[in-house]
C-alpha atoms as a PDB file:
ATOM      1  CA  UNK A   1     261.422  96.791 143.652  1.00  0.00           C
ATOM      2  CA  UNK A   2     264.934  97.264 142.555  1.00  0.00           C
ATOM      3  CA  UNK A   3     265.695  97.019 138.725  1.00  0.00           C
ATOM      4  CA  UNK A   4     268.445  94.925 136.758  1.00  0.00           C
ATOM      5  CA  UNK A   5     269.153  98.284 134.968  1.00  0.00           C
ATOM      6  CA  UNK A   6     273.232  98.639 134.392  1.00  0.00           C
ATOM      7  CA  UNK A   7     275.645 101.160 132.589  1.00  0.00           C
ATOM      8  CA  UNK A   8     279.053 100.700 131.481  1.00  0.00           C
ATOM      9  CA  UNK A   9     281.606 102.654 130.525  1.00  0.00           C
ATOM     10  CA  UNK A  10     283.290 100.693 127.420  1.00  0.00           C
ATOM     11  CA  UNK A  11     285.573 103.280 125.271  1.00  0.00           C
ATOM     12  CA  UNK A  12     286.601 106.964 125.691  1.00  0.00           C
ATOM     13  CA  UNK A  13     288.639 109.340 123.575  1.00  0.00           C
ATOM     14  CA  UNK A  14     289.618 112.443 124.147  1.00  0.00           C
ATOM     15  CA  UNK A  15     289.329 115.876 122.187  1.00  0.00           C
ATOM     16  CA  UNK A  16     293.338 117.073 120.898  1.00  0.00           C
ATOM     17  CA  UNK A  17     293.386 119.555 123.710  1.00  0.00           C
ATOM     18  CA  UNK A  18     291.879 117.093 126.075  1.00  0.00           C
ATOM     19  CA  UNK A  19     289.274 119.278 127.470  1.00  0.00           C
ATOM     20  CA  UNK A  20     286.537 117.027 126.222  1.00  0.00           C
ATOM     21  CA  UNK A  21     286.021 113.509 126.321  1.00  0.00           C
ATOM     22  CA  UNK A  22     283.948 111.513 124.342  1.00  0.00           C
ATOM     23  CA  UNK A  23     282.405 108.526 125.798  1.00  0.00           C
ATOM     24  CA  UNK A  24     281.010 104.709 124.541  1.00  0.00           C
ATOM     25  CA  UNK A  25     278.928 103.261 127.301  1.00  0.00           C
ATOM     26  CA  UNK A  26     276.859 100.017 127.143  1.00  0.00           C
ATOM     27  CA  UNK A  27     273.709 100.036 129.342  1.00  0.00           C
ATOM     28  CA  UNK A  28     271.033  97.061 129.713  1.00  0.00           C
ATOM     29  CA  UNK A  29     267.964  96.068 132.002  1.00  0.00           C
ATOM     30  CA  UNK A  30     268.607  92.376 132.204  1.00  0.00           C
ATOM     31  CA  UNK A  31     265.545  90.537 130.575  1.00  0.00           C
ATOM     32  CA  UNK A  32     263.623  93.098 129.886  1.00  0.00           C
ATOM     33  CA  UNK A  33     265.910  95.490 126.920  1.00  0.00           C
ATOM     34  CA  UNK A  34     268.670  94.189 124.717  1.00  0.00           C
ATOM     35  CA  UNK A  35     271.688  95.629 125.741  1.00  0.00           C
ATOM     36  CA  UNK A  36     272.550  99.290 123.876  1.00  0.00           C
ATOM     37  CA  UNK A  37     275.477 101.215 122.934  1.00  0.00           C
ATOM     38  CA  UNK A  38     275.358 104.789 123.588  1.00  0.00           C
ATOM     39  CA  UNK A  39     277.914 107.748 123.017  1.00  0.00           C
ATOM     40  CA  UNK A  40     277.897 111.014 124.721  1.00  0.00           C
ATOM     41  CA  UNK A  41     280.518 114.018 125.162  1.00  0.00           C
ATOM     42  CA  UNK A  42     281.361 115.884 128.100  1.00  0.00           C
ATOM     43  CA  UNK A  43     283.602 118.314 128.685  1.00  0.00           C
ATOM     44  CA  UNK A  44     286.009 117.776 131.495  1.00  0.00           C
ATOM     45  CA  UNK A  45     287.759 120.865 132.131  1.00  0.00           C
ATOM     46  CA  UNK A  46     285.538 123.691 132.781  1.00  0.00           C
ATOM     47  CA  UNK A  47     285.801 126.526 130.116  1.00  0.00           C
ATOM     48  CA  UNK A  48     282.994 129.023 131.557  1.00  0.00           C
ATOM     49  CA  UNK A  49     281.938 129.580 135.461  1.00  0.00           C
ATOM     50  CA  UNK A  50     278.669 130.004 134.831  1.00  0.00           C
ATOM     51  CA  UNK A  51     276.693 127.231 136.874  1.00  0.00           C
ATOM     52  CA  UNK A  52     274.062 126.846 133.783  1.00  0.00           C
ATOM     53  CA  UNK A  53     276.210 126.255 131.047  1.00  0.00           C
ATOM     54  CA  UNK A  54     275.797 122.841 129.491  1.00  0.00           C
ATOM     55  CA  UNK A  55     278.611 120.369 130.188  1.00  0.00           C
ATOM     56  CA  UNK A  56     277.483 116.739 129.097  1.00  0.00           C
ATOM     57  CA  UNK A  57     275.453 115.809 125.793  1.00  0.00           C
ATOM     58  CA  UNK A  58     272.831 113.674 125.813  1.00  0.00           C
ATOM     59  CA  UNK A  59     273.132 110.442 124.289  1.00  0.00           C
ATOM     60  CA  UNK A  60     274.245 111.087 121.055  1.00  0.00           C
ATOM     61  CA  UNK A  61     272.991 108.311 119.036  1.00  0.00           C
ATOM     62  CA  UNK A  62     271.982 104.416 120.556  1.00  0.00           C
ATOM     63  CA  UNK A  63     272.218 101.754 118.534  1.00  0.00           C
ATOM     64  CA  UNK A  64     270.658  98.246 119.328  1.00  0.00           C
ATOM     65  CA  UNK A  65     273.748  95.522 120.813  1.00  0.00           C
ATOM     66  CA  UNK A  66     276.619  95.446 122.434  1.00  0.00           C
ATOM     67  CA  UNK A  67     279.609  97.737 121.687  1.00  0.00           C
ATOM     68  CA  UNK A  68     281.545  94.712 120.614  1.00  0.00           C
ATOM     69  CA  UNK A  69     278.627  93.243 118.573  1.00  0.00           C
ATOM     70  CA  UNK A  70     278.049  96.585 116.532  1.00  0.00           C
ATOM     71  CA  UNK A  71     279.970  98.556 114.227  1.00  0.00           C
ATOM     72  CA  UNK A  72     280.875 102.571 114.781  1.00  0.00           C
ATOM     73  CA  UNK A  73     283.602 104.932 114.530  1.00  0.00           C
ATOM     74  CA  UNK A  74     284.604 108.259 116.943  1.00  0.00           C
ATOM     75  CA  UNK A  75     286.465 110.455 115.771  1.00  0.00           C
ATOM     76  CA  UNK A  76     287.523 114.374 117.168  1.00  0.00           C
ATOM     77  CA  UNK A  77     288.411 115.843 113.780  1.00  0.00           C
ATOM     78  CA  UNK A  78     289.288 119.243 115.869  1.00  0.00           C
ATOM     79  CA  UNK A  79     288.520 120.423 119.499  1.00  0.00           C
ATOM     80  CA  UNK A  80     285.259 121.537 118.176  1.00  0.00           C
ATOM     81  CA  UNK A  81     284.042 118.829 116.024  1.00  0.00           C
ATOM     82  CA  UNK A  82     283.306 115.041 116.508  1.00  0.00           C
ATOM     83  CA  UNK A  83     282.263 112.789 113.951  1.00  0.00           C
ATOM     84  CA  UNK A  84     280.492 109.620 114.791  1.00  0.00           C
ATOM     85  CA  UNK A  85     280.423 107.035 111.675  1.00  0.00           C
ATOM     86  CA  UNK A  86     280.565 104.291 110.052  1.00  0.00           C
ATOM     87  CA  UNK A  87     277.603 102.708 112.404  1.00  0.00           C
ATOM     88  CA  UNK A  88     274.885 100.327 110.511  1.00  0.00           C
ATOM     89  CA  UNK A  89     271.805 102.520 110.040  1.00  0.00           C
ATOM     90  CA  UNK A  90     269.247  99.269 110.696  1.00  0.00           C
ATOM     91  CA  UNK A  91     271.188  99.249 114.407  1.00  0.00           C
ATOM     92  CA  UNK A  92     270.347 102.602 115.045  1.00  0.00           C
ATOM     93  CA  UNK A  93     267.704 103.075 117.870  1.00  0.00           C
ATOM     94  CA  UNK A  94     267.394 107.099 118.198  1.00  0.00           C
ATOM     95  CA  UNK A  95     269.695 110.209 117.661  1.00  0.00           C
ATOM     96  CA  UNK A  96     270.232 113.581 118.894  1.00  0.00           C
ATOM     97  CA  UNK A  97     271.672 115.872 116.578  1.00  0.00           C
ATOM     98  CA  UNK A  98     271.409 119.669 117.941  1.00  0.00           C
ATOM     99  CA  UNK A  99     273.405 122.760 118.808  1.00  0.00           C
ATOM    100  CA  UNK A 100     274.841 122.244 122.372  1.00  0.00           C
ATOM    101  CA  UNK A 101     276.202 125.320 122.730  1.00  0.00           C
ATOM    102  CA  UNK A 102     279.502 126.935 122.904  1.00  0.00           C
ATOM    103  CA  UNK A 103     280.743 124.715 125.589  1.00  0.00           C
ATOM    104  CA  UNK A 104     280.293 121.160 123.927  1.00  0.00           C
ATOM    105  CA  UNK A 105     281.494 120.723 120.529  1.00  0.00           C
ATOM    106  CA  UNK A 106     279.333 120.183 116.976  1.00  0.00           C
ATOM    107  CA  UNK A 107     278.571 116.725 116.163  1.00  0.00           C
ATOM    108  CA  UNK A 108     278.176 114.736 113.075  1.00  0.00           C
ATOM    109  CA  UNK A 109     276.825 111.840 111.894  1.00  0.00           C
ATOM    110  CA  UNK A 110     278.085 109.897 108.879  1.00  0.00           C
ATOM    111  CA  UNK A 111     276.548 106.535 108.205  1.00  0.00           C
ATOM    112  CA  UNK A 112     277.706 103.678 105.952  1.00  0.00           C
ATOM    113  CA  UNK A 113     277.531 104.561 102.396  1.00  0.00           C
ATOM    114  CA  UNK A 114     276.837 108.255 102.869  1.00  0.00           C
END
């Protein structure tokens, strides 16, 4: 049985030095999920050669709609720090906010009003 499942890449912006790249997908299972905006980071040019260093996030925070039907903000305030913001707290589904080491950059959250 083959699933309906989709992801789409919808925004990206890249860190000042443009080793990392933040990304704005929108994925959806047809009929059976609403559609979801997610944003991850990844870093694009390799800064260690060690095989088991991390190189994507997880999906930082999803919120529940389309990208153009919901309201966030990214931001790379420096190479190592990325803000996510100004997204409605009621259309927030899950978040991940953790240390991802020394290759991915610290993330923060900042929601309406705070």
């Amino acid at each position: 049985m083959s699933t309906a499942c989709s992801t789409d890449e919808y925004e990206e912006l890249y860190s000042p030095n443009g080793e990392l790249r933040a990304v704005v997908i929108m994925t959806g299972c047809g009929g059976f999920s609403s559609p979801q905006t997610q944003i991850y980071v990844e870093r694009i040019k390799n800064k260690s050669l060690s095989p088991f260093s991390l190189k994507k996030t997880d999906a930082l925070i999803r919120l529940d709609g389309k990208p153009d039907d919901v309201s966030y903000q990214i931001e790379w305030e420096t190479n190592e720090k990325f803000v996510i913001s100004n997204f409605d707290f009621s259309k927030m589904m899950a978040f991940k906010n953790q240390s991802w080491g020394t290759e991915l950059p610290r993330i923060y959250f900042a929601v309406n009003g705070s």
